[in-house]
PDB file of N, CA and C in Angstrom:
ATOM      1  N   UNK A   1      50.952  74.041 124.163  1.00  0.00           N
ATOM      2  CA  UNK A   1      50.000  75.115 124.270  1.00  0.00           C
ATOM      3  C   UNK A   1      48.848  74.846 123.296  1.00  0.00           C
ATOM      4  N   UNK A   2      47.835  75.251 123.689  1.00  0.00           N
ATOM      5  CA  UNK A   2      46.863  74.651 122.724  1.00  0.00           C
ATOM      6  C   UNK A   2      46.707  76.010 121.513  1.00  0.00           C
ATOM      7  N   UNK A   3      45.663  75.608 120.531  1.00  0.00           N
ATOM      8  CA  UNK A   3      46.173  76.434 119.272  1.00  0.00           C
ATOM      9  C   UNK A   3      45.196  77.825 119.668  1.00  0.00           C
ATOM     10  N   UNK A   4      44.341  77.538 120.233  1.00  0.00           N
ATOM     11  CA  UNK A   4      43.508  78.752 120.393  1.00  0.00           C
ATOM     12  C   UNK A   4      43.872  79.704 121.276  1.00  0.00           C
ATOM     13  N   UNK A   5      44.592  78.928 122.371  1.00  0.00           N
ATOM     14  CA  UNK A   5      45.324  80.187 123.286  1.00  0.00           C
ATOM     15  C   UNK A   5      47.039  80.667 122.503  1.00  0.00           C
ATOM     16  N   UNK A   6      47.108  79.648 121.827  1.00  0.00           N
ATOM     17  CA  UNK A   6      48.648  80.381 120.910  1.00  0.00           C
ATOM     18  C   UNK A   6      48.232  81.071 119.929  1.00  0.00           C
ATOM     19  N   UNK A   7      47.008  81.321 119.165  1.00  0.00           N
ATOM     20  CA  UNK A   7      46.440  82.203 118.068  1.00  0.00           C
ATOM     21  C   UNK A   7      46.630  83.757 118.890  1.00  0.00           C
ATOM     22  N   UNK A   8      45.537  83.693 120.415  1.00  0.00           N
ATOM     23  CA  UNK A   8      45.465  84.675 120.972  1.00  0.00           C
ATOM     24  C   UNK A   8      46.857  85.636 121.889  1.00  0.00           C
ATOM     25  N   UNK A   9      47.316  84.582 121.760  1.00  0.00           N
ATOM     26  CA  UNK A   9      48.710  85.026 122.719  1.00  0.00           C
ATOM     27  C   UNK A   9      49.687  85.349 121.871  1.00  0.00           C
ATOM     28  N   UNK A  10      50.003  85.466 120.425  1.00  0.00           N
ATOM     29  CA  UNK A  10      50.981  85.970 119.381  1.00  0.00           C
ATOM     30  C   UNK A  10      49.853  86.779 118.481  1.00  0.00           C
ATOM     31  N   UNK A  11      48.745  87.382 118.729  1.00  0.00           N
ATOM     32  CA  UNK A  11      48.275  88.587 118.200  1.00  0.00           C
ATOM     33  C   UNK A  11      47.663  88.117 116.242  1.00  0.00           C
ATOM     34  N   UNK A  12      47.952  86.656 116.474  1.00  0.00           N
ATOM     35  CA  UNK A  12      46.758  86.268 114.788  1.00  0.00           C
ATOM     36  C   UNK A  12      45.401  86.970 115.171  1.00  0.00           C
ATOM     37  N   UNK A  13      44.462  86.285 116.603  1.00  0.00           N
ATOM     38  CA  UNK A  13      43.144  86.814 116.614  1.00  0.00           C
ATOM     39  C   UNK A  13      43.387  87.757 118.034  1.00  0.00           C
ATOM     40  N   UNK A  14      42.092  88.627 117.522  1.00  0.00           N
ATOM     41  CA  UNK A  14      41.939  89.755 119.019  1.00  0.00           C
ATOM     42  C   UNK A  14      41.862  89.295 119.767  1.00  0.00           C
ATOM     43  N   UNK A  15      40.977  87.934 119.893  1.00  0.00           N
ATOM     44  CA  UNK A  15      40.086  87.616 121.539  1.00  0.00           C
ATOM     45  C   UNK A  15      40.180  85.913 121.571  1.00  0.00           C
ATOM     46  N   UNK A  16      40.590  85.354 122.579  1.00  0.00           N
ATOM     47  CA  UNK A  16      40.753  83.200 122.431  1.00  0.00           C
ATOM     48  C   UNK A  16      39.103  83.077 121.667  1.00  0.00           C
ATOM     49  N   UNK A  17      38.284  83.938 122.711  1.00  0.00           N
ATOM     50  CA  UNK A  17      36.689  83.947 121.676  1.00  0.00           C
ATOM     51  C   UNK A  17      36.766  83.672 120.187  1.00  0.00           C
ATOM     52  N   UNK A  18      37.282  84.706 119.409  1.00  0.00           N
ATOM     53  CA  UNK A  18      36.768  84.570 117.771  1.00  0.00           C
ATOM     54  C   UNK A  18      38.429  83.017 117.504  1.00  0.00           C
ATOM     55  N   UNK A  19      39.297  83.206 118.130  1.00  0.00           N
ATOM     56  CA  UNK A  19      39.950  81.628 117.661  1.00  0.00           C
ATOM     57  C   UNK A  19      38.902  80.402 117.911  1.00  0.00           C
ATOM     58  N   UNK A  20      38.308  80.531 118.832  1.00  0.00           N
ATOM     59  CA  UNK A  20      37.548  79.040 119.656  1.00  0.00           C
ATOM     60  C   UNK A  20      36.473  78.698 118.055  1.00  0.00           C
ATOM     61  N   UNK A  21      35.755  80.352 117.514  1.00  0.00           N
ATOM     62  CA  UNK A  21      34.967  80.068 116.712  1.00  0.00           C
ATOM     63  C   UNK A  21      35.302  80.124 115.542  1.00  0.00           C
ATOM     64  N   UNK A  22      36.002  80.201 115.239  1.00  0.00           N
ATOM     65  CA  UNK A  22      37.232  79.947 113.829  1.00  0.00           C
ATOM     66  C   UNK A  22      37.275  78.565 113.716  1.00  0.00           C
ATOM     67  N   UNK A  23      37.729  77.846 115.096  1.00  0.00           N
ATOM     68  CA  UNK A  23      38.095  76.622 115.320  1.00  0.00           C
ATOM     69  C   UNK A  23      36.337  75.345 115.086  1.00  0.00           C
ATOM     70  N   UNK A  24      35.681  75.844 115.723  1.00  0.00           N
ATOM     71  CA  UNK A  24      34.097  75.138 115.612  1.00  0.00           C
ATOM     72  C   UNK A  24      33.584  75.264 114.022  1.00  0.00           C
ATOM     73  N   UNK A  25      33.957  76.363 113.324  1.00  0.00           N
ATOM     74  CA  UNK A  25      33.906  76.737 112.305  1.00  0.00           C
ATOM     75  C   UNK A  25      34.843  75.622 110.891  1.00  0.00           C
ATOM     76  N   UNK A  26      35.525  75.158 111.443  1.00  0.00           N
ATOM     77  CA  UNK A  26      37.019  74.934 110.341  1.00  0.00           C
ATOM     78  C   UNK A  26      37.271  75.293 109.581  1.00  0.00           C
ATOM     79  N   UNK A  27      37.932  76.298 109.737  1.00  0.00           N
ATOM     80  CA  UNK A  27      38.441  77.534 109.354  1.00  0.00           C
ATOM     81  C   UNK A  27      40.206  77.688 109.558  1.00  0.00           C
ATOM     82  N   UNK A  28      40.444  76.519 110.657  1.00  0.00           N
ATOM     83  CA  UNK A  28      41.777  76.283 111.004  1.00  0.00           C
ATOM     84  C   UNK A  28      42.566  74.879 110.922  1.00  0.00           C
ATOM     85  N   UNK A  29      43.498  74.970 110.449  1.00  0.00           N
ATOM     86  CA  UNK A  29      43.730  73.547 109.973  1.00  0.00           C
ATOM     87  C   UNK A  29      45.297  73.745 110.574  1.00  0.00           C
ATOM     88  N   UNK A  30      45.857  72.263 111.033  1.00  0.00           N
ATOM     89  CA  UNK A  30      47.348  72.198 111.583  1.00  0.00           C
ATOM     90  C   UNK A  30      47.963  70.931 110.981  1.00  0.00           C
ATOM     91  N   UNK A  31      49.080  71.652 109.979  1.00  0.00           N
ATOM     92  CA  UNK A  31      49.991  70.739 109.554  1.00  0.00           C
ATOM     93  C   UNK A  31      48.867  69.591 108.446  1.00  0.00           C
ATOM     94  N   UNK A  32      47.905  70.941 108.199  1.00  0.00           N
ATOM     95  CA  UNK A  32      46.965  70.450 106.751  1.00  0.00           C
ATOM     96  C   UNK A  32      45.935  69.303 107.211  1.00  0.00           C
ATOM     97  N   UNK A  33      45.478  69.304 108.729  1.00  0.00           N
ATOM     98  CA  UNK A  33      44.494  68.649 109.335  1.00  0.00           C
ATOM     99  C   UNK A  33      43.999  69.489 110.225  1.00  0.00           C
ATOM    100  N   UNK A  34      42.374  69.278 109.978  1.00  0.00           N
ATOM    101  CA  UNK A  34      41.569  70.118 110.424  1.00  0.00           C
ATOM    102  C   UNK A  34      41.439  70.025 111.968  1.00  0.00           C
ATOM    103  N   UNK A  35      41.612  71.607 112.631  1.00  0.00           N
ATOM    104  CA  UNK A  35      42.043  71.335 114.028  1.00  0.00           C
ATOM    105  C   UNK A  35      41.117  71.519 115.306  1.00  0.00           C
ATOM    106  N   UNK A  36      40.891  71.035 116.305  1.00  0.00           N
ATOM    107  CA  UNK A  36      40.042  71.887 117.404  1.00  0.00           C
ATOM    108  C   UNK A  36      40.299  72.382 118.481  1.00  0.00           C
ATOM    109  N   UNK A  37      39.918  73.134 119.129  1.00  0.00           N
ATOM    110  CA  UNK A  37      40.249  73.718 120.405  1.00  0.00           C
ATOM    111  C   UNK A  37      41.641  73.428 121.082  1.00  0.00           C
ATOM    112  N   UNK A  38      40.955  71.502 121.362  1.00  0.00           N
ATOM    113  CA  UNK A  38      41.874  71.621 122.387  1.00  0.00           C
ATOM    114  C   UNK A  38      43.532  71.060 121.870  1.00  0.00           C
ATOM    115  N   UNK A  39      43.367  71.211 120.736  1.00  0.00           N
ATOM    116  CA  UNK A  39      44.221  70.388 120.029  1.00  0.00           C
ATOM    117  C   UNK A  39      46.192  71.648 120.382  1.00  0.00           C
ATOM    118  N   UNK A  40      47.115  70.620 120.388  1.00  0.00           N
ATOM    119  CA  UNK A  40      48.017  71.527 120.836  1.00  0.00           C
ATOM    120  C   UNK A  40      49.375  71.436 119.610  1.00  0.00           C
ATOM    121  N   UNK A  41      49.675  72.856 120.014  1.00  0.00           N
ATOM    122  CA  UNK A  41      51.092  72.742 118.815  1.00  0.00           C
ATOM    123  C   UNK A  41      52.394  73.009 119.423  1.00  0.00           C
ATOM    124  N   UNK A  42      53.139  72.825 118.388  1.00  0.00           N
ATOM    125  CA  UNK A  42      54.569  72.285 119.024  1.00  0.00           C
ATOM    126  C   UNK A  42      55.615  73.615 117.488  1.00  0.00           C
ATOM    127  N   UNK A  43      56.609  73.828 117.943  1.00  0.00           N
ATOM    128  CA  UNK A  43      57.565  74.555 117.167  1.00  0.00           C
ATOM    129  C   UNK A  43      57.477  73.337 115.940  1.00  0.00           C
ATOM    130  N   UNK A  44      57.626  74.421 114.959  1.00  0.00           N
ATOM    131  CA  UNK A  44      57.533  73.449 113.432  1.00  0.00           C
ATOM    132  C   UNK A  44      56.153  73.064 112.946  1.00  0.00           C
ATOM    133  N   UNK A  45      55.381  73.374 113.926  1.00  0.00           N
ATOM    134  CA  UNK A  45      53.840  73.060 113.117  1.00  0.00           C
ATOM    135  C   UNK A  45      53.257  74.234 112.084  1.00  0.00           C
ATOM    136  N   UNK A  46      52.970  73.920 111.369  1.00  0.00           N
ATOM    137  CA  UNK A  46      52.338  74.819 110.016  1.00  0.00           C
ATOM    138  C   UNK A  46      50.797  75.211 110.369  1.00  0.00           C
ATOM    139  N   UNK A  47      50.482  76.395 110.628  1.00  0.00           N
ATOM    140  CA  UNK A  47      48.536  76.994 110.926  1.00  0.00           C
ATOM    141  C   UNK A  47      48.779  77.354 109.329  1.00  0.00           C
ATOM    142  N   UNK A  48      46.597  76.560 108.991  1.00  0.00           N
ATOM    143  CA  UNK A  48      46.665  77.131 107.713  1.00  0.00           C
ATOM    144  C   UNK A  48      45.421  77.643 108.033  1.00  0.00           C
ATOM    145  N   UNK A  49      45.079  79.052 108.052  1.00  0.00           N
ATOM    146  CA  UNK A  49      43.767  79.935 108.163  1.00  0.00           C
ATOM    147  C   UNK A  49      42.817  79.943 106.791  1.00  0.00           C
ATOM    148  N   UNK A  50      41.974  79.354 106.564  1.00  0.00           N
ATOM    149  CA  UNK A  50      41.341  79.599 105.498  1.00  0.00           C
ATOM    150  C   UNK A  50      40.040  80.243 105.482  1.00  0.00           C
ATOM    151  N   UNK A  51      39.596  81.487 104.981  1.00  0.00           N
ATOM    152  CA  UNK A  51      38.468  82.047 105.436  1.00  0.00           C
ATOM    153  C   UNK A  51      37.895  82.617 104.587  1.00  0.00           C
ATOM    154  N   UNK A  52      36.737  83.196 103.866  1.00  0.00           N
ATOM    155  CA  UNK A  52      36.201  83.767 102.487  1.00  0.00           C
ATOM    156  C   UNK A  52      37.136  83.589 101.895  1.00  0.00           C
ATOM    157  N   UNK A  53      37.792  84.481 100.728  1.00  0.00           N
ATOM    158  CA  UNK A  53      38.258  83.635  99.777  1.00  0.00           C
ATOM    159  C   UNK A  53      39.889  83.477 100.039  1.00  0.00           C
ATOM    160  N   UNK A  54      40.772  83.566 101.243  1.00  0.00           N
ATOM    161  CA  UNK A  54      42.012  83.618 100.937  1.00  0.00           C
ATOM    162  C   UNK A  54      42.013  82.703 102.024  1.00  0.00           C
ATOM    163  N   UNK A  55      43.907  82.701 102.258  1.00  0.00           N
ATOM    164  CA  UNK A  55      44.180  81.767 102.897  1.00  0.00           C
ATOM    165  C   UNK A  55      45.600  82.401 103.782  1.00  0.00           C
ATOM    166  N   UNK A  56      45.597  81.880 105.030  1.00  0.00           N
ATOM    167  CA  UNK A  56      47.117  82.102 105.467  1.00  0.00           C
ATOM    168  C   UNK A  56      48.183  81.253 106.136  1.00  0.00           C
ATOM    169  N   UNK A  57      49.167  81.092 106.146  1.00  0.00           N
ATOM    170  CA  UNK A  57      49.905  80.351 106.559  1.00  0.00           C
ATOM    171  C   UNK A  57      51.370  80.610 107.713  1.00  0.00           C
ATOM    172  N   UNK A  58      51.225  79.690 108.431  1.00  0.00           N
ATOM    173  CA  UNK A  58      52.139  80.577 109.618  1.00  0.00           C
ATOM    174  C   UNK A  58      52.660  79.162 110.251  1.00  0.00           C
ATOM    175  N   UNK A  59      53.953  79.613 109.757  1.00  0.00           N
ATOM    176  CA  UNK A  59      55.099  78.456 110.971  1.00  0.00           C
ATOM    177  C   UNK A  59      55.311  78.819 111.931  1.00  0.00           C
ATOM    178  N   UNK A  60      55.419  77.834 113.494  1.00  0.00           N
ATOM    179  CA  UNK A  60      55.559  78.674 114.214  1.00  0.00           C
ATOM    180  C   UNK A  60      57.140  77.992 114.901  1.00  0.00           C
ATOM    181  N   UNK A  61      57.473  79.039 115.238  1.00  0.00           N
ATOM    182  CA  UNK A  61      58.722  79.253 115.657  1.00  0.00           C
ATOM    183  C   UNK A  61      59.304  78.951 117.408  1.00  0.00           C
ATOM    184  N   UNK A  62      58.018  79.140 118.255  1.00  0.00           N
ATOM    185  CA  UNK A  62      58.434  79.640 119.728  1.00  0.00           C
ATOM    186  C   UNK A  62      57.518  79.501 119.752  1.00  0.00           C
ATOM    187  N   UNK A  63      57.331  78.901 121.138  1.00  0.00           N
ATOM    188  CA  UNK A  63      55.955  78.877 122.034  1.00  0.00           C
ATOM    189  C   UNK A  63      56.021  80.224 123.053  1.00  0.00           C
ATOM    190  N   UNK A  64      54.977  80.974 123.217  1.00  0.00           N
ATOM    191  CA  UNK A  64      55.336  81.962 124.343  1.00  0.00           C
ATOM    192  C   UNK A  64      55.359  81.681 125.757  1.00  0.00           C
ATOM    193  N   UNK A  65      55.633  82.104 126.573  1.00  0.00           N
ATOM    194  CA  UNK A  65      55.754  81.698 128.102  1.00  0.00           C
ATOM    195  C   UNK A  65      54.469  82.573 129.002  1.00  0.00           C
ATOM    196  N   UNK A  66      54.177  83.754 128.166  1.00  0.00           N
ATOM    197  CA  UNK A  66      53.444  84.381 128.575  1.00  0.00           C
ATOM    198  C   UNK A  66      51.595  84.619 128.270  1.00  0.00           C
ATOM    199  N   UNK A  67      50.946  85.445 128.757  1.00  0.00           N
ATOM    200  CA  UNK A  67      49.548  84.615 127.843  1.00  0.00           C
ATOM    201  C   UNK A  67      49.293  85.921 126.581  1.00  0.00           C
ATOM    202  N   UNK A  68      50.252  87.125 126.916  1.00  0.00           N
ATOM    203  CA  UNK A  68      50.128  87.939 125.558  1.00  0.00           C
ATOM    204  C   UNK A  68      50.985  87.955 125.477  1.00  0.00           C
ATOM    205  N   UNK A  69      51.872  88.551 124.137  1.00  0.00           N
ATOM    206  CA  UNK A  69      52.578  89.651 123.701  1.00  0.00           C
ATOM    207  C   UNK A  69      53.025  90.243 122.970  1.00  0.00           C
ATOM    208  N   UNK A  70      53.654  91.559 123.262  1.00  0.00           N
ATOM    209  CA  UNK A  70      53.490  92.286 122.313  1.00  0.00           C
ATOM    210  C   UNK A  70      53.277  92.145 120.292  1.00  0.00           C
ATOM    211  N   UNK A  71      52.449  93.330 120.218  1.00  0.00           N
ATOM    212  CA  UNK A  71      52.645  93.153 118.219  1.00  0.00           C
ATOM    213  C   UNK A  71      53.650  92.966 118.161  1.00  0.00           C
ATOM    214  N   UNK A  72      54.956  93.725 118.294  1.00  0.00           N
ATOM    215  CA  UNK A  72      56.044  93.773 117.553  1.00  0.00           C
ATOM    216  C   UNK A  72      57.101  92.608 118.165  1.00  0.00           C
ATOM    217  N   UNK A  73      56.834  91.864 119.131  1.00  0.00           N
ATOM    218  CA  UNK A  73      57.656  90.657 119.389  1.00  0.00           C
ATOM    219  C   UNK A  73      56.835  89.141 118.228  1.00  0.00           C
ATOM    220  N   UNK A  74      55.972  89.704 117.960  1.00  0.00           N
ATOM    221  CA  UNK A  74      55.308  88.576 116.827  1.00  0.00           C
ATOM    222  C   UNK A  74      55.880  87.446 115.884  1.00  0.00           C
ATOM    223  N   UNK A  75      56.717  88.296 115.166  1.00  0.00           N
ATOM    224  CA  UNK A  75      58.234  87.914 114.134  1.00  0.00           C
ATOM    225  C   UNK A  75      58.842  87.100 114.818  1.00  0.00           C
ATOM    226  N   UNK A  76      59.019  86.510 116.631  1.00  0.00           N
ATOM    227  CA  UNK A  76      59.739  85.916 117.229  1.00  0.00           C
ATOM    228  C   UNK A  76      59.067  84.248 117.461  1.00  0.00           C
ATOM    229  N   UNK A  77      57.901  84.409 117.498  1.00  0.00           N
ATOM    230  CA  UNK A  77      56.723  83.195 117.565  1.00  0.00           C
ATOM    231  C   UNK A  77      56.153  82.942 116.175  1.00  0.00           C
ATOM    232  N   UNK A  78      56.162  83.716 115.430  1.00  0.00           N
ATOM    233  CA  UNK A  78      55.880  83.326 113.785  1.00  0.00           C
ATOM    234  C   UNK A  78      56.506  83.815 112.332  1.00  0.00           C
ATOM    235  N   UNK A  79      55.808  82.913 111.678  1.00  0.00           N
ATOM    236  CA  UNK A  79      56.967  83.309 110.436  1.00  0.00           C
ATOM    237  C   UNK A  79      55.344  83.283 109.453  1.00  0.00           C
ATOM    238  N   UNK A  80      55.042  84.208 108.614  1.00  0.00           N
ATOM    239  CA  UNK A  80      53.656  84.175 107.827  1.00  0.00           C
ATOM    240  C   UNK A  80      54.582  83.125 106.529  1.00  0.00           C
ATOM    241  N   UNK A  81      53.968  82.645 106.108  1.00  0.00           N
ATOM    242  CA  UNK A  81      54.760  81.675 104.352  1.00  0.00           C
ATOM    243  C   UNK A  81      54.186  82.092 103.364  1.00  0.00           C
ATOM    244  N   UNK A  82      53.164  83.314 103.312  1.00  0.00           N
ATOM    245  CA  UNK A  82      52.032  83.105 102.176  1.00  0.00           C
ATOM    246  C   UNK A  82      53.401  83.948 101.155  1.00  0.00           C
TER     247      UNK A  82
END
């Protein structure tokens, strides 16, 4: 799955829009290399969000099957590390 539709589809960003420009931005980095669009992740890859002054970090766990879902199934596709 690529990272911008897995940002949008486990509820990190509102819209694939503000991931795509996060991503043009580098602002998103995978497994501590700076990532783009079409670039894809796999269970066990590390997202590191870095944006004004903080930072976040998220293992991911599960790929979804679906193209949303729910907030509260979130905990099932990610794990935050900060």
């Amino acid at each position: 799955m690529r990272i911008d539709k897995f940002l949008n589809s486990v509820n990190i960003t509102k819209r694939r829009s503000i991931a795509q420009d996060m991503l043009v931005n580098g602002v998103i980095f995978i497994n501590d290399k700076q990532a783009k669009a079409s670039k894809h992740v796999e269970v066990g890859d590390v997202i590191k969000i870095a944006y004004l002054q903080s930072q976040k970090l998220y293992e991911i766990l599960a790929l979804p099957t679906t193209k949303s879902t729910p907030k509260s199934q979130q905990a099932e596709y990610i794990k935050e590390l900060n």
